[in-house]
PDB file of N, CA and C in Angstrom:
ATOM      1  N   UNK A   1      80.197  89.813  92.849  1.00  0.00           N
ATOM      2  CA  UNK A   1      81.010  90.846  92.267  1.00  0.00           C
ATOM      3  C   UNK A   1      82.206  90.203  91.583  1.00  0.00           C
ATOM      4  N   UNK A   2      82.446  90.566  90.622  1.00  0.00           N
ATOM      5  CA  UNK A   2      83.511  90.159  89.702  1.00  0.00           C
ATOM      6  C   UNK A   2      84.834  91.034  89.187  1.00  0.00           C
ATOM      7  N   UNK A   3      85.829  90.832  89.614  1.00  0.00           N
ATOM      8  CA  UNK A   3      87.052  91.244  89.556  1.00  0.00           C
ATOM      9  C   UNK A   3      87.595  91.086  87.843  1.00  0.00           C
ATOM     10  N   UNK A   4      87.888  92.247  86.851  1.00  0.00           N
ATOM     11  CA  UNK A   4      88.529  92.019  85.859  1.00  0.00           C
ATOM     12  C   UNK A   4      89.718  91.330  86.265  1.00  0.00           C
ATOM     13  N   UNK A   5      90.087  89.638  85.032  1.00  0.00           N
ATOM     14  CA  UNK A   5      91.559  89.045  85.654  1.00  0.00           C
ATOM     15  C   UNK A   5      92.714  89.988  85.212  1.00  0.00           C
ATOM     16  N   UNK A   6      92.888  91.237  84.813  1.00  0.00           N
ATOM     17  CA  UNK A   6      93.433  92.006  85.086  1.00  0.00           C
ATOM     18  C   UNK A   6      94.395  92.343  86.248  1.00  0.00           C
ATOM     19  N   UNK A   7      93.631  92.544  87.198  1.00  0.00           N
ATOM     20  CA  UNK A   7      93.830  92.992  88.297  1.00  0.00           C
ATOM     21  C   UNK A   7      94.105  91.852  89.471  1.00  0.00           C
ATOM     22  N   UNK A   8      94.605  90.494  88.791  1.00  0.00           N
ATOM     23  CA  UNK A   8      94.626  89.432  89.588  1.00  0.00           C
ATOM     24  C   UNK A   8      95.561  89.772  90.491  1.00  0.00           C
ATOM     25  N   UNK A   9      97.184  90.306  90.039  1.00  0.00           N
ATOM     26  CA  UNK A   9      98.230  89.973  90.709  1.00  0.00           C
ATOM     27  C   UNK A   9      97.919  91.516  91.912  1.00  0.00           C
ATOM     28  N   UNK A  10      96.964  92.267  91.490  1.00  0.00           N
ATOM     29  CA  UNK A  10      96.583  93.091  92.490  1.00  0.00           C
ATOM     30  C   UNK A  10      96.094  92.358  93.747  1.00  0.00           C
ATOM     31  N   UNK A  11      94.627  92.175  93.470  1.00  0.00           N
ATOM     32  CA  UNK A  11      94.002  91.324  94.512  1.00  0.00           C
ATOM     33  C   UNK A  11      94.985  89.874  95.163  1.00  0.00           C
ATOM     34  N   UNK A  12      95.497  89.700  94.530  1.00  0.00           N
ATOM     35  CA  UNK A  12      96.686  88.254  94.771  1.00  0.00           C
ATOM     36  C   UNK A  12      97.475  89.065  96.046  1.00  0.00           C
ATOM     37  N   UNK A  13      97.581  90.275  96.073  1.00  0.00           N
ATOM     38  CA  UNK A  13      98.823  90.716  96.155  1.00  0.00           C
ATOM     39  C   UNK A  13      98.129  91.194  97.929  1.00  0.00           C
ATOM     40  N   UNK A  14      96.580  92.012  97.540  1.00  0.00           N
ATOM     41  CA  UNK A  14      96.324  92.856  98.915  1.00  0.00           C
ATOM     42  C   UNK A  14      95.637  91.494  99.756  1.00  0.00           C
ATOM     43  N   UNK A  15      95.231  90.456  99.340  1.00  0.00           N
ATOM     44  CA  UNK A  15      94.672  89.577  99.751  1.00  0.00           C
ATOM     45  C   UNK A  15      95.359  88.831 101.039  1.00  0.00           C
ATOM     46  N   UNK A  16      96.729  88.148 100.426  1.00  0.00           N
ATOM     47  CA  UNK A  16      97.728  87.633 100.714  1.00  0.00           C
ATOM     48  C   UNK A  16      98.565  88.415 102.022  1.00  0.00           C
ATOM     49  N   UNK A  17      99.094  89.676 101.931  1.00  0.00           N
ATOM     50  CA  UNK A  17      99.285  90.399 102.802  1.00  0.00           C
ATOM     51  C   UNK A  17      98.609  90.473 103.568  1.00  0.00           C
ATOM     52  N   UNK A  18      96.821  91.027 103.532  1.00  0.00           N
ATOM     53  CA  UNK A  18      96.024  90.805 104.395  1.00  0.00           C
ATOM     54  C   UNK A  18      95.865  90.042 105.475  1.00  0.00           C
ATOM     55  N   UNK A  19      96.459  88.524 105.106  1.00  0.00           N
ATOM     56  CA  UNK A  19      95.790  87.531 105.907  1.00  0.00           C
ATOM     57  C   UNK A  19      97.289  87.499 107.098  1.00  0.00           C
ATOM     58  N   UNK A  20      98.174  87.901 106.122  1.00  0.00           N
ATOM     59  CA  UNK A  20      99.462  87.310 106.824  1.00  0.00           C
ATOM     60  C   UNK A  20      99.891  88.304 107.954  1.00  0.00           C
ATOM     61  N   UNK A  21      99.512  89.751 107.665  1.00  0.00           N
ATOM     62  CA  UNK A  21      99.553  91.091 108.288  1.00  0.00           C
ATOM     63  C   UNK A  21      98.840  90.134 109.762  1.00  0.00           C
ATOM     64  N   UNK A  22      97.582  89.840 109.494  1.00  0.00           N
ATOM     65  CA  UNK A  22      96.574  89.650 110.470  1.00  0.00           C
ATOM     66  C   UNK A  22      96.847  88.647 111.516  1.00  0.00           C
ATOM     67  N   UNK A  23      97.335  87.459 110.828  1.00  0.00           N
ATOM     68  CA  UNK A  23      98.213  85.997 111.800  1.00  0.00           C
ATOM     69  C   UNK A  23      99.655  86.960 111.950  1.00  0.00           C
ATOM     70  N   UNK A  24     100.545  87.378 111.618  1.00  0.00           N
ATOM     71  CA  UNK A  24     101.696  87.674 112.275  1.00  0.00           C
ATOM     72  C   UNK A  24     101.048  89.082 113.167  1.00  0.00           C
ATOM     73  N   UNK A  25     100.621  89.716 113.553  1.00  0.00           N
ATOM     74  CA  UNK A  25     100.556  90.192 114.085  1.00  0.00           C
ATOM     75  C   UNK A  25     100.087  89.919 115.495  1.00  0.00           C
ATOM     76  N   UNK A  26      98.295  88.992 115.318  1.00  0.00           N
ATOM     77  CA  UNK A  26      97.624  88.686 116.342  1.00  0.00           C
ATOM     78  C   UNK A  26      99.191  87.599 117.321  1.00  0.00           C
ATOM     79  N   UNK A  27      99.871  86.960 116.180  1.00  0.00           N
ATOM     80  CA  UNK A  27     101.078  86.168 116.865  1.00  0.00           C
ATOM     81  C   UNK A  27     101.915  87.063 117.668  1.00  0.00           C
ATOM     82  N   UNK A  28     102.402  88.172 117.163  1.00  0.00           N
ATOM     83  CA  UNK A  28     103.342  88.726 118.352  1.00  0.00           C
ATOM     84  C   UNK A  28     102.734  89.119 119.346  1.00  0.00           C
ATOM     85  N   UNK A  29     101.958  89.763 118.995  1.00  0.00           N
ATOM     86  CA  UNK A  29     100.795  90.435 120.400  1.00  0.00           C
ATOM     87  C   UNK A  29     100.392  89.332 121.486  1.00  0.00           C
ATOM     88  N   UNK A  30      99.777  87.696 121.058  1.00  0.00           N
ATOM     89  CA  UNK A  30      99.891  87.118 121.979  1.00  0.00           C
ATOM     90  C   UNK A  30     100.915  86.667 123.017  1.00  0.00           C
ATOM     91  N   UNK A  31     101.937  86.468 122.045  1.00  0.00           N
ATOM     92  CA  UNK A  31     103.355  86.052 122.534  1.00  0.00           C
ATOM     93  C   UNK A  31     103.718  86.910 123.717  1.00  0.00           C
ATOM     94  N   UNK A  32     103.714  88.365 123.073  1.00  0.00           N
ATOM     95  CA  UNK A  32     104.460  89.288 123.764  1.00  0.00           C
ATOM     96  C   UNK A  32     104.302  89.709 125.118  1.00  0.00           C
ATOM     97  N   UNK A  33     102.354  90.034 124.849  1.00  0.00           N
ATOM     98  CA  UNK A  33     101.669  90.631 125.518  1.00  0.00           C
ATOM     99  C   UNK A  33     100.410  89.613 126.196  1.00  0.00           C
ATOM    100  N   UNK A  34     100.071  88.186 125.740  1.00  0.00           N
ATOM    101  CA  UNK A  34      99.191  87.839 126.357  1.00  0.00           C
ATOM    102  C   UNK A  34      97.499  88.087 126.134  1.00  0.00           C
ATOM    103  N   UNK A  35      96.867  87.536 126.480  1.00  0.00           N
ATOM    104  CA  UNK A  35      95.597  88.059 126.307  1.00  0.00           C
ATOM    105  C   UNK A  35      95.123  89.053 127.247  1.00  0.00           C
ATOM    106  N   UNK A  36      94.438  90.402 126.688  1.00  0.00           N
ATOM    107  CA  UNK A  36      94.476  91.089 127.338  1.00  0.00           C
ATOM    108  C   UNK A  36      93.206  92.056 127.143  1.00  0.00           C
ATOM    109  N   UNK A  37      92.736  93.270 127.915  1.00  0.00           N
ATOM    110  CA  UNK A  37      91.355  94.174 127.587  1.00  0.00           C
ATOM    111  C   UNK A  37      91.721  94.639 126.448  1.00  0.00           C
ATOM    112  N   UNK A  38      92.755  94.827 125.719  1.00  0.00           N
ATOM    113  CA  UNK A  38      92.825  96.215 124.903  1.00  0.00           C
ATOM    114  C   UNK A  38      93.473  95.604 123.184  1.00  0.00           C
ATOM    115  N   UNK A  39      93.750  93.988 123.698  1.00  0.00           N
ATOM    116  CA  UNK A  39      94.115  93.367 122.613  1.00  0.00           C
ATOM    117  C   UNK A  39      93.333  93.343 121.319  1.00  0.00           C
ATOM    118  N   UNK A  40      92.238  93.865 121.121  1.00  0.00           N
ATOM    119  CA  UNK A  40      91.367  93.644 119.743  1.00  0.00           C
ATOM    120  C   UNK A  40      92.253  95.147 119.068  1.00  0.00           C
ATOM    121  N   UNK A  41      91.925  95.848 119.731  1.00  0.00           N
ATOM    122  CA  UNK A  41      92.192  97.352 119.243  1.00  0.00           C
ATOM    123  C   UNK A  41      93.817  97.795 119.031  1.00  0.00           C
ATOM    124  N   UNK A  42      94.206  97.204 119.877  1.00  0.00           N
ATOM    125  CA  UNK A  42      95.671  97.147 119.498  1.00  0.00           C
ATOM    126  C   UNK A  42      96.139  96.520 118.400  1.00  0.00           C
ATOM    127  N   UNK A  43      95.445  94.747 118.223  1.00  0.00           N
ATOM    128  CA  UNK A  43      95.871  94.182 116.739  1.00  0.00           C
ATOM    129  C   UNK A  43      95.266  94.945 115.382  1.00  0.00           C
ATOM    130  N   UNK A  44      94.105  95.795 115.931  1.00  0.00           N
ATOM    131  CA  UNK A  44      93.557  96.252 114.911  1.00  0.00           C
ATOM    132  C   UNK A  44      94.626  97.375 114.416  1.00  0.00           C
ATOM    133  N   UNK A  45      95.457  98.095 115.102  1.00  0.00           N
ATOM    134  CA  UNK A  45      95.860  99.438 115.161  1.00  0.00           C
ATOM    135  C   UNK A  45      97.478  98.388 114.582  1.00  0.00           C
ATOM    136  N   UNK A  46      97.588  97.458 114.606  1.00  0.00           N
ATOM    137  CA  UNK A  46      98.980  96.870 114.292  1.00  0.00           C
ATOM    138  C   UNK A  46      98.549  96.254 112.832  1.00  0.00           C
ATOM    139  N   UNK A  47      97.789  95.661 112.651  1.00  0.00           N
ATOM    140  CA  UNK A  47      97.352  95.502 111.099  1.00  0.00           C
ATOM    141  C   UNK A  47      97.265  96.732 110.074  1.00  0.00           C
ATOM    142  N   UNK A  48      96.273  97.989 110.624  1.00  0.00           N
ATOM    143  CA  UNK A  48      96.494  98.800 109.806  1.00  0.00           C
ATOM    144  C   UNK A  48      98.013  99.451 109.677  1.00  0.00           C
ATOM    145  N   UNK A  49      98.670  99.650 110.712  1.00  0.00           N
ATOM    146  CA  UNK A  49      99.943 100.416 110.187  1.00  0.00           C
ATOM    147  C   UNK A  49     101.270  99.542 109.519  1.00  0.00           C
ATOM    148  N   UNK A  50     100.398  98.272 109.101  1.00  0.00           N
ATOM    149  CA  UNK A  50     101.592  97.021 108.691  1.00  0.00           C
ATOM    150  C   UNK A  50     101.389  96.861 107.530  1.00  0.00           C
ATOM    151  N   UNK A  51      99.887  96.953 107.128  1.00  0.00           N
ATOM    152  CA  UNK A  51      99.231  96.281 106.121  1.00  0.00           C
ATOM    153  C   UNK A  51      99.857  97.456 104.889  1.00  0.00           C
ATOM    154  N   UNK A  52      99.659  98.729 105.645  1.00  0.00           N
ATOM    155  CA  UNK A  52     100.163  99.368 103.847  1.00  0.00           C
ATOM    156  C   UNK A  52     101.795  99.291 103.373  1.00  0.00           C
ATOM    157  N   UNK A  53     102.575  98.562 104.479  1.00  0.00           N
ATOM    158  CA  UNK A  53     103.868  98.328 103.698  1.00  0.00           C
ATOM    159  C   UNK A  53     103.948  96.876 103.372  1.00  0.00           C
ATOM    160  N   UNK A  54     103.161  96.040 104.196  1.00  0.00           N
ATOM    161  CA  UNK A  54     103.065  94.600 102.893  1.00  0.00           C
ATOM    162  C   UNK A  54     102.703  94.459 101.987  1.00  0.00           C
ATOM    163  N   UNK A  55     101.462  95.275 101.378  1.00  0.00           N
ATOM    164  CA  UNK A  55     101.002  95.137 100.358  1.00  0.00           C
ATOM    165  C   UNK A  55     101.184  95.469  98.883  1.00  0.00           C
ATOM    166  N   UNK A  56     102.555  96.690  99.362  1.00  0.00           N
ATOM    167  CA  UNK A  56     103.623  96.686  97.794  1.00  0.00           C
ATOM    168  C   UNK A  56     104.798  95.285  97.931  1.00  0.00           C
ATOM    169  N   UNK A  57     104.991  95.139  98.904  1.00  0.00           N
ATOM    170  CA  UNK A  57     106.164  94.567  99.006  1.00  0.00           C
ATOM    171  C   UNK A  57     105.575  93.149  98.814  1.00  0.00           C
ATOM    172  N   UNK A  58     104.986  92.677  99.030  1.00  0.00           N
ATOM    173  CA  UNK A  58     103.904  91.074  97.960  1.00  0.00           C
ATOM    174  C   UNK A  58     103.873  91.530  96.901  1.00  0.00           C
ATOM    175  N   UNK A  59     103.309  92.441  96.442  1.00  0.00           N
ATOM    176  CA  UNK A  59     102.798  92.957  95.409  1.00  0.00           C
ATOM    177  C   UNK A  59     104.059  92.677  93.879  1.00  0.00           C
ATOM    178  N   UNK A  60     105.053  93.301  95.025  1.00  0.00           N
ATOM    179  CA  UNK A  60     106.358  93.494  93.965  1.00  0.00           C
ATOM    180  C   UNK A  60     107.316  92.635  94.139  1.00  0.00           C
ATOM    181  N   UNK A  61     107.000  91.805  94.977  1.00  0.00           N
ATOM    182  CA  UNK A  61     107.887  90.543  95.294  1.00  0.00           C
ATOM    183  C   UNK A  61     107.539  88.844  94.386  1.00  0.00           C
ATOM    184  N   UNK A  62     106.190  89.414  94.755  1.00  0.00           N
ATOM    185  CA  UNK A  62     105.615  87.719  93.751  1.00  0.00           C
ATOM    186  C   UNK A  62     106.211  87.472  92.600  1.00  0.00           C
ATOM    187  N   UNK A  63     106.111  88.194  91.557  1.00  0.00           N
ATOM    188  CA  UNK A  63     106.852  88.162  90.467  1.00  0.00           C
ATOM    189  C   UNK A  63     108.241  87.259  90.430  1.00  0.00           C
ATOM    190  N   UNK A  64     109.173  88.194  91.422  1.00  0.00           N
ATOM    191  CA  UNK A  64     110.192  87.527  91.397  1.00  0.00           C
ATOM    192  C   UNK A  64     110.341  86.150  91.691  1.00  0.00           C
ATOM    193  N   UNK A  65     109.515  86.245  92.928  1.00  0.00           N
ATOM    194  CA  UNK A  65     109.520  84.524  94.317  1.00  0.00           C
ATOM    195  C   UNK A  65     108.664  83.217  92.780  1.00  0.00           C
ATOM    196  N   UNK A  66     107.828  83.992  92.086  1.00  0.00           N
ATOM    197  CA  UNK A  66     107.371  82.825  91.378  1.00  0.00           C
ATOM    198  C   UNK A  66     108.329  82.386  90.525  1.00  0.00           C
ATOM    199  N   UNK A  67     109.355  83.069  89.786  1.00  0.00           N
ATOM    200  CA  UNK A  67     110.596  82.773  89.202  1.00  0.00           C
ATOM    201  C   UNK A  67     111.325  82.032  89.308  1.00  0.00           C
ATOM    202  N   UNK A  68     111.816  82.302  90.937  1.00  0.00           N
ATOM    203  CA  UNK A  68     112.856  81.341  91.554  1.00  0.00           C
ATOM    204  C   UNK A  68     112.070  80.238  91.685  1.00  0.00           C
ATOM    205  N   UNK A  69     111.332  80.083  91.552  1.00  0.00           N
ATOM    206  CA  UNK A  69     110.064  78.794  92.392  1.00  0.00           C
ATOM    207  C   UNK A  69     110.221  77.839  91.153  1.00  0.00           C
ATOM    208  N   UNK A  70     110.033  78.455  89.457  1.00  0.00           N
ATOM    209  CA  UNK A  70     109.974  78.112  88.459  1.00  0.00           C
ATOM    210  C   UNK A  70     111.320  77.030  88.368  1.00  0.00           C
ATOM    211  N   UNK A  71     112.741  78.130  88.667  1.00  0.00           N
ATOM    212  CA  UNK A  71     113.960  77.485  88.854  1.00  0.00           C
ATOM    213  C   UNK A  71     114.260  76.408  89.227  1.00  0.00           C
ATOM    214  N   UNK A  72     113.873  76.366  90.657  1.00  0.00           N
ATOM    215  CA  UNK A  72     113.805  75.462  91.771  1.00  0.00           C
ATOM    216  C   UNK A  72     113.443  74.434  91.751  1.00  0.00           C
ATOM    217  N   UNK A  73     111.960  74.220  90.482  1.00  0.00           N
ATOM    218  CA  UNK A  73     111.284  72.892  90.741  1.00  0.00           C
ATOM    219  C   UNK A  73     111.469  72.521  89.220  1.00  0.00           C
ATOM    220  N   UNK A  74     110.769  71.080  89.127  1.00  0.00           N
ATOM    221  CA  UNK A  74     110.648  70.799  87.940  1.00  0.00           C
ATOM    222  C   UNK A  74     109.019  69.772  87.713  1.00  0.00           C
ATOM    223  N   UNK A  75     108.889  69.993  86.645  1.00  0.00           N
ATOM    224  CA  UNK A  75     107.682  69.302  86.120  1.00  0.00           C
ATOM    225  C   UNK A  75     107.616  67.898  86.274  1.00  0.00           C
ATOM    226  N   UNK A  76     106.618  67.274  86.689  1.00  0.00           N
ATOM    227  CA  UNK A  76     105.987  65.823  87.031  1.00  0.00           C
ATOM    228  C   UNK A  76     105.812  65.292  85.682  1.00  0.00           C
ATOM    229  N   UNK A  77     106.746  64.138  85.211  1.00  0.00           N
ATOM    230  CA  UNK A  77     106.756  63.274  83.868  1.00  0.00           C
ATOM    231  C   UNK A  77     105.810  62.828  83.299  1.00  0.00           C
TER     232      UNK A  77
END
């Protein structure tokens, strides 16, 4: 399946959140709580109610963060 590059900084955007939603979360839950019976369903239930406010906020953040990044560095001679 093929994604118009259109829609890159979309997929860039739900992708990215995705993964990070998924490691910071499974991270606090272990930390907090340990391994436990109810831990799948709980990270599951903590990803979905996380994931739809990361995924504007990447979304609408990249833009900027690649900017400063631009600033920040400089090109190899």
């Amino acid at each position: 399946m093929q994604i118009p590059a259109r829609f890159a900084p979309l997929l860039f955007g739900a992708l990215l959140s995705a993964i990070m939603v998924a490691i910071v979360s499974a991270f606090v839950l272990l930390t907090t709580q340990g391994i436990h019976s109810g831990l799948a369903s709980q990270w599951l239930k903590s990803c979905l109610t996380t994931w739809p406010i990361a995924f504007p906020t990447v979304t609408l953040i990249a833009p900027m963060v690649r900017k400063i990044v631009g600033r920040l560095t400089v090109q190899a001679a």
